[in-house]
PDB file of N, CA and C in Angstrom:
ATOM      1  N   UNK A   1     120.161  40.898  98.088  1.00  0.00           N
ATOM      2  CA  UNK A   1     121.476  41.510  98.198  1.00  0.00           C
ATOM      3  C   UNK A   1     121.996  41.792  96.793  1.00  0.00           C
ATOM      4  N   UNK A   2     122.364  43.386  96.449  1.00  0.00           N
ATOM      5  CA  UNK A   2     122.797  43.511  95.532  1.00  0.00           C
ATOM      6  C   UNK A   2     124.511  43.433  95.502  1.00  0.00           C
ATOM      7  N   UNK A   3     124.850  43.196  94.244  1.00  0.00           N
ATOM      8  CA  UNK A   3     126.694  43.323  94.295  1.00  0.00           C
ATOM      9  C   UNK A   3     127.142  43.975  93.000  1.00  0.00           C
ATOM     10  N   UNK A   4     128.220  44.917  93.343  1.00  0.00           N
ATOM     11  CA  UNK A   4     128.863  45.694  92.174  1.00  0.00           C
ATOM     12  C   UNK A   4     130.368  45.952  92.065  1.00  0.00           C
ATOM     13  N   UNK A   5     130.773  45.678  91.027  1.00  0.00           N
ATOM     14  CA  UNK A   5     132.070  45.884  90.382  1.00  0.00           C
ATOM     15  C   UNK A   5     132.482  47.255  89.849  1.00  0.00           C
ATOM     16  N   UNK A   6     133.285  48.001  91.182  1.00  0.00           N
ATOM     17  CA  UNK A   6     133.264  49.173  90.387  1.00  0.00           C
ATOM     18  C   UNK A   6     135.078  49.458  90.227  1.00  0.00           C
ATOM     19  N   UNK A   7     135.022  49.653  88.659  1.00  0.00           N
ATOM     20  CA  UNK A   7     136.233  49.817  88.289  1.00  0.00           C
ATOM     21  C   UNK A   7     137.054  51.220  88.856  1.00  0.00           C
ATOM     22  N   UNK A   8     138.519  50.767  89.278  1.00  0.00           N
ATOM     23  CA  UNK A   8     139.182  51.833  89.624  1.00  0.00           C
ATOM     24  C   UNK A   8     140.496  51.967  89.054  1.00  0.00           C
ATOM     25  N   UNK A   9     140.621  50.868  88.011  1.00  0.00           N
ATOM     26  CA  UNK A   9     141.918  51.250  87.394  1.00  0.00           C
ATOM     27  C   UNK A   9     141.991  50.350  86.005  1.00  0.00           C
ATOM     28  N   UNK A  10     142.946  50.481  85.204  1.00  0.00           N
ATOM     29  CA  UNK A  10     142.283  49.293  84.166  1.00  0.00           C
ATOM     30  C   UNK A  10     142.192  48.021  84.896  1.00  0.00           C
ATOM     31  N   UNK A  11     142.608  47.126  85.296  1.00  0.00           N
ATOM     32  CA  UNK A  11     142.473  45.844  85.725  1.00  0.00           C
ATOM     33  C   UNK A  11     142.217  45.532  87.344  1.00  0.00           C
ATOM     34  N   UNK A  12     141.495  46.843  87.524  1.00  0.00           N
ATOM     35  CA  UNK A  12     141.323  46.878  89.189  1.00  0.00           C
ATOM     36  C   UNK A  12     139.583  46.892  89.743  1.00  0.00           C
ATOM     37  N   UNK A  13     139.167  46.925  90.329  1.00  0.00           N
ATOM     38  CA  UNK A  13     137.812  47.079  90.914  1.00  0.00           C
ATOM     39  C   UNK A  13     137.739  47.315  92.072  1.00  0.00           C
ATOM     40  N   UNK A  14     136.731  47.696  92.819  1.00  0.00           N
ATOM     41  CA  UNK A  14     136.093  47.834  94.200  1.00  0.00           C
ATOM     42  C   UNK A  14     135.094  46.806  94.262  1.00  0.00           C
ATOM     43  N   UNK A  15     134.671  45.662  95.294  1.00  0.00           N
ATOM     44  CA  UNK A  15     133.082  44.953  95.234  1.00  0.00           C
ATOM     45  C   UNK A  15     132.358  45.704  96.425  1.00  0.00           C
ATOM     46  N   UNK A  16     131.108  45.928  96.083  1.00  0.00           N
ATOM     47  CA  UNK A  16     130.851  46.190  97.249  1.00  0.00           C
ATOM     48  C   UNK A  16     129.468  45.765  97.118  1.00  0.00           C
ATOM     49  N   UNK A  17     128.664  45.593  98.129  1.00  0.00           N
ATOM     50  CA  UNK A  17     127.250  45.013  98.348  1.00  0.00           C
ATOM     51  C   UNK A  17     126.539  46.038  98.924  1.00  0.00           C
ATOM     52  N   UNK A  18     125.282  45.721  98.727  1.00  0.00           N
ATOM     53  CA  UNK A  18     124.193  46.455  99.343  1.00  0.00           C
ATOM     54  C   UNK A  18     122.545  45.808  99.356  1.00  0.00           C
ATOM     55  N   UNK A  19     121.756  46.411  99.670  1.00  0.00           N
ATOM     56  CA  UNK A  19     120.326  45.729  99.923  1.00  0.00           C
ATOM     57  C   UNK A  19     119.786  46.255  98.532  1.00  0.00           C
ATOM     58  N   UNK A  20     119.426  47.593  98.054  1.00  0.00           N
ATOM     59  CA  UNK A  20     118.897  48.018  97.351  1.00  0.00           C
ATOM     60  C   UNK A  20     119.682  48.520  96.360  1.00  0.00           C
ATOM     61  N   UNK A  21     118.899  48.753  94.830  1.00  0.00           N
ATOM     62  CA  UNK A  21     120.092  49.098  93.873  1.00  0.00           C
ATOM     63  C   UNK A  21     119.954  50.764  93.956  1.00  0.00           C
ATOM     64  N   UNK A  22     119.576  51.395  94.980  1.00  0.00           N
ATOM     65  CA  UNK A  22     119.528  52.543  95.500  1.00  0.00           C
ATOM     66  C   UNK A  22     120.895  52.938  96.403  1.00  0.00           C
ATOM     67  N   UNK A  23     120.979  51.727  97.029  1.00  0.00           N
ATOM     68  CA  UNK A  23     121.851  51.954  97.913  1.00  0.00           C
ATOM     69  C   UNK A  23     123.731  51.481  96.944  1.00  0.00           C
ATOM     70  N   UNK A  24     123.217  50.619  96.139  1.00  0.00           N
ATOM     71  CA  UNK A  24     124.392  50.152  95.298  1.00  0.00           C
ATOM     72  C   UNK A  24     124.844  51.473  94.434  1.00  0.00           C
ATOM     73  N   UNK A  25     124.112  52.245  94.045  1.00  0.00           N
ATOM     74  CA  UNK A  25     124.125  53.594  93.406  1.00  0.00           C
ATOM     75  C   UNK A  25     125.043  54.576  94.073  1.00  0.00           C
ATOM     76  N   UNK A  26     124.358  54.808  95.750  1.00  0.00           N
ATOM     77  CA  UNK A  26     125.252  55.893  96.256  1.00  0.00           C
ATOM     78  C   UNK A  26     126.620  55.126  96.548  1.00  0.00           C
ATOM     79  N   UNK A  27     126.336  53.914  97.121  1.00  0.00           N
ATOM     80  CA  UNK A  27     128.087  53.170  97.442  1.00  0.00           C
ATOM     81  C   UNK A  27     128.658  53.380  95.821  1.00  0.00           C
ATOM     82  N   UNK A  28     128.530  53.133  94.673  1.00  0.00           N
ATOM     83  CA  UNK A  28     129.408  53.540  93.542  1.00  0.00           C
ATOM     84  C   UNK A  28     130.195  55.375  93.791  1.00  0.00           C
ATOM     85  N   UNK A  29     129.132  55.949  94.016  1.00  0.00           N
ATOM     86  CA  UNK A  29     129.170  57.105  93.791  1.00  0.00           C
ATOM     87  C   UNK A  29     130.651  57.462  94.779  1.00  0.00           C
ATOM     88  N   UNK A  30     129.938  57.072  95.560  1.00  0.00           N
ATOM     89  CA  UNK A  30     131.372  57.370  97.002  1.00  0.00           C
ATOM     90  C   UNK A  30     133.076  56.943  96.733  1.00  0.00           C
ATOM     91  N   UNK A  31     132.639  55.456  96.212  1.00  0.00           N
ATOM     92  CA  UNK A  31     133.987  54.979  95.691  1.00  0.00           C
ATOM     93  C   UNK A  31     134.100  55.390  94.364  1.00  0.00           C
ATOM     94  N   UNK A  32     133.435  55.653  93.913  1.00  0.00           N
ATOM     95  CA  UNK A  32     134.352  56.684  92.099  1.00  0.00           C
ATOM     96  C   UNK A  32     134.957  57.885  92.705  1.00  0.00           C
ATOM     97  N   UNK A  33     134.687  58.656  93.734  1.00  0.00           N
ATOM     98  CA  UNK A  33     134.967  59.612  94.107  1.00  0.00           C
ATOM     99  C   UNK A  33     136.389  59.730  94.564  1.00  0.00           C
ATOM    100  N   UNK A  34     136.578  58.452  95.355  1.00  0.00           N
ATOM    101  CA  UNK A  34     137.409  58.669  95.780  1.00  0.00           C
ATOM    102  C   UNK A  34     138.842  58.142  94.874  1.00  0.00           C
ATOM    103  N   UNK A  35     138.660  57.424  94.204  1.00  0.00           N
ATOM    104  CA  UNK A  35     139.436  57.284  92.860  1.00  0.00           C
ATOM    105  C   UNK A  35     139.713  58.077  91.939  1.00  0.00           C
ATOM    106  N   UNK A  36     139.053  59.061  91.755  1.00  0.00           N
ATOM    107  CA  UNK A  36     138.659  60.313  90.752  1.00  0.00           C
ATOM    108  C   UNK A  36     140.157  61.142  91.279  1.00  0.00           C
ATOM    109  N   UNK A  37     140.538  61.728  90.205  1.00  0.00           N
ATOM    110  CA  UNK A  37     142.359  61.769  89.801  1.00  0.00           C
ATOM    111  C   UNK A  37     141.685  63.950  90.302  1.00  0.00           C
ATOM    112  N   UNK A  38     142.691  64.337  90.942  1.00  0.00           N
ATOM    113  CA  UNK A  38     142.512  66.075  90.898  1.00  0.00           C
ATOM    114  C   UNK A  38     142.618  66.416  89.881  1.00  0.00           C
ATOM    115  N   UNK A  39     142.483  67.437  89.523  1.00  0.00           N
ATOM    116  CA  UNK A  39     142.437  68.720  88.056  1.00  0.00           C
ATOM    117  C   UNK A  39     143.777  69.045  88.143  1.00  0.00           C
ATOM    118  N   UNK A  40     144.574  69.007  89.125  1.00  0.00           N
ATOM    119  CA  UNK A  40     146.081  69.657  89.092  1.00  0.00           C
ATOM    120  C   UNK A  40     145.770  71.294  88.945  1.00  0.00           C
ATOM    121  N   UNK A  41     147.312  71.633  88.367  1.00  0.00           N
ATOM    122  CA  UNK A  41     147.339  72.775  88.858  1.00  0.00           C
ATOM    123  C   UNK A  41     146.589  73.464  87.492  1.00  0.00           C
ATOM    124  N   UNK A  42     146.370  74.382  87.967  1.00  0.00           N
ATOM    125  CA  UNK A  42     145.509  75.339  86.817  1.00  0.00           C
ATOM    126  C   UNK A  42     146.160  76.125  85.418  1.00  0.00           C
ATOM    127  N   UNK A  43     146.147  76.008  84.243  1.00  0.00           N
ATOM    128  CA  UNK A  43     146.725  76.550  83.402  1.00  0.00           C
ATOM    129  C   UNK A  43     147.504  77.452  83.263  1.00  0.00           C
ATOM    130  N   UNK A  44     147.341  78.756  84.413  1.00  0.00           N
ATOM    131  CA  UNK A  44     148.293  79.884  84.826  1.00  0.00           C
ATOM    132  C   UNK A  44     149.149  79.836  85.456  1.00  0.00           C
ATOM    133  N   UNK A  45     148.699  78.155  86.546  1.00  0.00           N
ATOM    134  CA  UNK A  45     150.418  77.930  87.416  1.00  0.00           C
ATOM    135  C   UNK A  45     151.238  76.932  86.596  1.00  0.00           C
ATOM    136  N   UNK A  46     150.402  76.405  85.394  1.00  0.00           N
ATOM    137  CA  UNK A  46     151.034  74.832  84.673  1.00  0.00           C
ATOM    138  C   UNK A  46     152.017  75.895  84.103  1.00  0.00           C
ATOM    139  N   UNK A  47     151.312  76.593  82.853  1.00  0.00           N
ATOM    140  CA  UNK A  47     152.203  77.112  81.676  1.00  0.00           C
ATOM    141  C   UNK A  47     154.131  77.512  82.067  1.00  0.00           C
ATOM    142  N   UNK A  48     154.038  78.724  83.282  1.00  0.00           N
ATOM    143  CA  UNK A  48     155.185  79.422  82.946  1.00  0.00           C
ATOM    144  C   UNK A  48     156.229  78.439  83.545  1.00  0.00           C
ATOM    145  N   UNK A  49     155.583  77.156  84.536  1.00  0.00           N
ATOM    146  CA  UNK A  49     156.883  76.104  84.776  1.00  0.00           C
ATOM    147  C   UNK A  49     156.965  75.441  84.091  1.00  0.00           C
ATOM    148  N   UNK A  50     155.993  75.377  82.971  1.00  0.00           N
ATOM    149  CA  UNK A  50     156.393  73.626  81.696  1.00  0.00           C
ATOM    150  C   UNK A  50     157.125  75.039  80.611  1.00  0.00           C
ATOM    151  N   UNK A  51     156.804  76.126  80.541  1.00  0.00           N
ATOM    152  CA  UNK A  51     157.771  76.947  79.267  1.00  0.00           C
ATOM    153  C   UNK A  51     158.901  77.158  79.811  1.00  0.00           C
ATOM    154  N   UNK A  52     159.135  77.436  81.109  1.00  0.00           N
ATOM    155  CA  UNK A  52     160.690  77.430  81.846  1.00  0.00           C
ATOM    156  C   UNK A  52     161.529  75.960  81.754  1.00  0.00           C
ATOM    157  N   UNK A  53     160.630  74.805  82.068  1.00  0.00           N
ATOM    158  CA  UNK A  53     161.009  73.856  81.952  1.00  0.00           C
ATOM    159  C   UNK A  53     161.709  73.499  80.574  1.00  0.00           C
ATOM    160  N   UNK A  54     160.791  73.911  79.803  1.00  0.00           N
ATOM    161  CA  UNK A  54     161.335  73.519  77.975  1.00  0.00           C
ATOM    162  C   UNK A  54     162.773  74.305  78.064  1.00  0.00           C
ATOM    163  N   UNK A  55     162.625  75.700  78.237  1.00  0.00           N
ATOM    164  CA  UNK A  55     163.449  76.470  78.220  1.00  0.00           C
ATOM    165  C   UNK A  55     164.997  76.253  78.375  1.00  0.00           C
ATOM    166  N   UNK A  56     165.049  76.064  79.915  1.00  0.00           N
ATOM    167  CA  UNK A  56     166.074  76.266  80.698  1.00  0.00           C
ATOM    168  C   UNK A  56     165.970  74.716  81.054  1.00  0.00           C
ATOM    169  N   UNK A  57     165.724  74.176  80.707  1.00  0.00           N
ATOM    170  CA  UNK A  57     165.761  72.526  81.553  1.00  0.00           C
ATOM    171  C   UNK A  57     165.554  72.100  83.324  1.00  0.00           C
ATOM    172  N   UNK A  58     165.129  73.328  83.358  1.00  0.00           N
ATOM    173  CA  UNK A  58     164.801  73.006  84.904  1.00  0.00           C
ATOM    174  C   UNK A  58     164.196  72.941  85.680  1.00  0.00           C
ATOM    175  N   UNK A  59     163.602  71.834  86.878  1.00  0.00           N
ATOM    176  CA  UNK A  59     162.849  71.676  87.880  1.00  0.00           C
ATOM    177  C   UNK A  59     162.630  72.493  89.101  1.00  0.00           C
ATOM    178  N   UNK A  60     162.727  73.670  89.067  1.00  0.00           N
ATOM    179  CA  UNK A  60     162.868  74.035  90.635  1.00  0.00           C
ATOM    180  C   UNK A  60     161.783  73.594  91.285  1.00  0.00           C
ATOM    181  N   UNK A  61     160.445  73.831  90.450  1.00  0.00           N
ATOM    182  CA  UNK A  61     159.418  73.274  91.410  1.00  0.00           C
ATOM    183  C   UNK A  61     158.879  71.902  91.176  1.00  0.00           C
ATOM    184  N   UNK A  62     159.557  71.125  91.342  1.00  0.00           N
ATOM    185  CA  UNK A  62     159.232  69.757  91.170  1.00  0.00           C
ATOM    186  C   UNK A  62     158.484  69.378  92.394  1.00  0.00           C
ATOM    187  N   UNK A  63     158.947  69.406  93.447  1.00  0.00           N
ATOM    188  CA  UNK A  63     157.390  69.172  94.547  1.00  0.00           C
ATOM    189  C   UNK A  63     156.749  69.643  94.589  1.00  0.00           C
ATOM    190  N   UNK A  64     156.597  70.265  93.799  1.00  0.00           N
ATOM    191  CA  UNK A  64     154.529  71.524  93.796  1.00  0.00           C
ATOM    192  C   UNK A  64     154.282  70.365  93.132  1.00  0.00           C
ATOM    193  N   UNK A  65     154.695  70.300  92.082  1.00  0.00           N
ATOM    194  CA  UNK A  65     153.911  69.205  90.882  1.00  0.00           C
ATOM    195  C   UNK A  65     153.970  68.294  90.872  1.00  0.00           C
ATOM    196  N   UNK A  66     154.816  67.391  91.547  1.00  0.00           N
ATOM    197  CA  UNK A  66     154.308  65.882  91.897  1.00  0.00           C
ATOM    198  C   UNK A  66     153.493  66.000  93.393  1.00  0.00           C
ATOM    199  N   UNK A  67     153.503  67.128  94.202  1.00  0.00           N
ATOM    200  CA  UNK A  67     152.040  66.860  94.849  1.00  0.00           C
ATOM    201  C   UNK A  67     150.873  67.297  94.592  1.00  0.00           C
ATOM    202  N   UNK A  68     150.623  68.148  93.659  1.00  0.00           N
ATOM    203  CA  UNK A  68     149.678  68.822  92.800  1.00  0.00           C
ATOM    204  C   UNK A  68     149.356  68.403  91.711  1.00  0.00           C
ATOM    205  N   UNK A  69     149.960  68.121  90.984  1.00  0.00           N
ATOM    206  CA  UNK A  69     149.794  67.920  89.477  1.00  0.00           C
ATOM    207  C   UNK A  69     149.130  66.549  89.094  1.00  0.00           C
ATOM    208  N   UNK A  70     148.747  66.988  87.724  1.00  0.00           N
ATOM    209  CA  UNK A  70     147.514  65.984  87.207  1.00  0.00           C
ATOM    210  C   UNK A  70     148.948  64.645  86.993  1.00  0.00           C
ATOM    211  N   UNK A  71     148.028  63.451  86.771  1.00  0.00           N
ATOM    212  CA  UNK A  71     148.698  62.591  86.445  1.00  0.00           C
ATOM    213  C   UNK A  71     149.798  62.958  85.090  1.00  0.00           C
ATOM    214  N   UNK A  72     149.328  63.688  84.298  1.00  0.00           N
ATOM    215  CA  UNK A  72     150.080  64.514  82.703  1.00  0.00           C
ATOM    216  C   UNK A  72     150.898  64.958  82.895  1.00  0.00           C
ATOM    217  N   UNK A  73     150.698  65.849  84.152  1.00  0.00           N
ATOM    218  CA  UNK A  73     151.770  67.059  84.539  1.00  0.00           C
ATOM    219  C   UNK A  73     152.646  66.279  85.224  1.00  0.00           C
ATOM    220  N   UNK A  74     152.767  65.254  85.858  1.00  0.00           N
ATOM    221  CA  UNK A  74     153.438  64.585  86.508  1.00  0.00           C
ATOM    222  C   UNK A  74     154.486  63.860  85.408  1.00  0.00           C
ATOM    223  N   UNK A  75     154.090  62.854  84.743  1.00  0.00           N
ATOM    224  CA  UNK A  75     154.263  62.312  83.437  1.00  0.00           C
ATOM    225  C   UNK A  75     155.572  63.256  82.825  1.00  0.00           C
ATOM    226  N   UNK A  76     154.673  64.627  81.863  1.00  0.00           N
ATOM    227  CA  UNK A  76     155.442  65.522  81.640  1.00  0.00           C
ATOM    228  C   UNK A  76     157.271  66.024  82.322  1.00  0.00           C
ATOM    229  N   UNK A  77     156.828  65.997  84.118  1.00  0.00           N
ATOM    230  CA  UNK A  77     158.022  66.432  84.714  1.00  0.00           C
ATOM    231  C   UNK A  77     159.033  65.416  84.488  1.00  0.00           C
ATOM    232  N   UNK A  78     158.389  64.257  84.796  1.00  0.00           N
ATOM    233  CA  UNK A  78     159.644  63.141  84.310  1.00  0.00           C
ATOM    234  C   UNK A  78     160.291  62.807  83.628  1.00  0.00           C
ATOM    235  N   UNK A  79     159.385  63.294  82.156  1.00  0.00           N
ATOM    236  CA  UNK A  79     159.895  62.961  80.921  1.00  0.00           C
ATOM    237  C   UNK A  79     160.993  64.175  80.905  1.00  0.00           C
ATOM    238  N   UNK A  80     161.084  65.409  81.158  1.00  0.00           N
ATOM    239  CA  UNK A  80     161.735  66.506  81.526  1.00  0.00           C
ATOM    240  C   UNK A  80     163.161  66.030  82.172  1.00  0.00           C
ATOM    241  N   UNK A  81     163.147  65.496  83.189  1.00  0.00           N
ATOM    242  CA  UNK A  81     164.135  64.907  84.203  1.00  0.00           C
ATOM    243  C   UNK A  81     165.091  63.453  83.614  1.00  0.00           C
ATOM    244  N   UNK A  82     164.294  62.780  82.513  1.00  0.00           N
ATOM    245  CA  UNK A  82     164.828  61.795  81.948  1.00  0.00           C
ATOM    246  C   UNK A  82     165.599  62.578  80.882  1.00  0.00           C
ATOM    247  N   UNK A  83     165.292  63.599  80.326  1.00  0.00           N
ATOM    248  CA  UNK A  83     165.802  64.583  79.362  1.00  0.00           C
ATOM    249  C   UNK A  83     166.817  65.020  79.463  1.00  0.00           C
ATOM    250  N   UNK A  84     166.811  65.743  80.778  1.00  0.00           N
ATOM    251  CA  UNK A  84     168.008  66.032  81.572  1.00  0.00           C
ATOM    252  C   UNK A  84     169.240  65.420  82.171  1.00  0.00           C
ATOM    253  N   UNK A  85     168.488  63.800  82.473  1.00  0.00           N
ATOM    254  CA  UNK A  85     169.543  63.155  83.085  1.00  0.00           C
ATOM    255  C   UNK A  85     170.508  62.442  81.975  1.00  0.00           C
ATOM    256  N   UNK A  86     169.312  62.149  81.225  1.00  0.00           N
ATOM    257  CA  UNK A  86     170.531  62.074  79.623  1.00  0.00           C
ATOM    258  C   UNK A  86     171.301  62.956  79.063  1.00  0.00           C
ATOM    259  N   UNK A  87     170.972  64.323  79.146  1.00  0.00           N
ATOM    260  CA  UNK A  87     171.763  64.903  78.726  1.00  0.00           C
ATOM    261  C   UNK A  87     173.719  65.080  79.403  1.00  0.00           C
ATOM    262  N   UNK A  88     173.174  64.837  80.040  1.00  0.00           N
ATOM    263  CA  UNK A  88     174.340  64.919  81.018  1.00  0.00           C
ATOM    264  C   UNK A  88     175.376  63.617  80.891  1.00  0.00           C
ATOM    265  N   UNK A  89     175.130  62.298  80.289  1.00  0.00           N
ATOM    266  CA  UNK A  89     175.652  61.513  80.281  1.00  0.00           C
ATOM    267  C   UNK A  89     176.435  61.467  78.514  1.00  0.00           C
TER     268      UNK A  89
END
């Protein structure tokens, strides 16, 4: 019986077992996969809402991009919204 530690976050793992280190191979493969972060949105839909964003300070599409967006782009919107909400105070 084989056993493997497969990392999914800094201080996180998956264990999982198997018979062969054939089979420990594809079980990694499956669970990296599914941990594996999307590409987000593509450079032509990122740009003109993060230059509007700088711009004009504003979110209109904030649920495209926190359900789309890379972990960065996500990051990014908030830091945007913390920007904003200070400003105001």
């Amino acid at each position: 019986m084989y056993k493997a530690h497969i990392p999914t976050e800094q201080y996180g793992f998956v264990e999982v077992e198997a018979e062969t280190p054939e089979e420990i191979f594809a079980k990694y493969l499956e669970v990296a996969r599914l941990f594996q972060e999307g590409d987000g949105l593509n450079d032509k839909e990122w740009s003109p809402i993060r230059n509007r964003c700088y711009k004009e300070i504003s979110i209109e599409d904030w649920e495209t991009i926190m359900e789309k967006g890379s972990r960065q782009q996500k990051w990014f919107i908030n830091q945007l919204k913390l920007a904003q909400k200070n400003g105001r105070n």
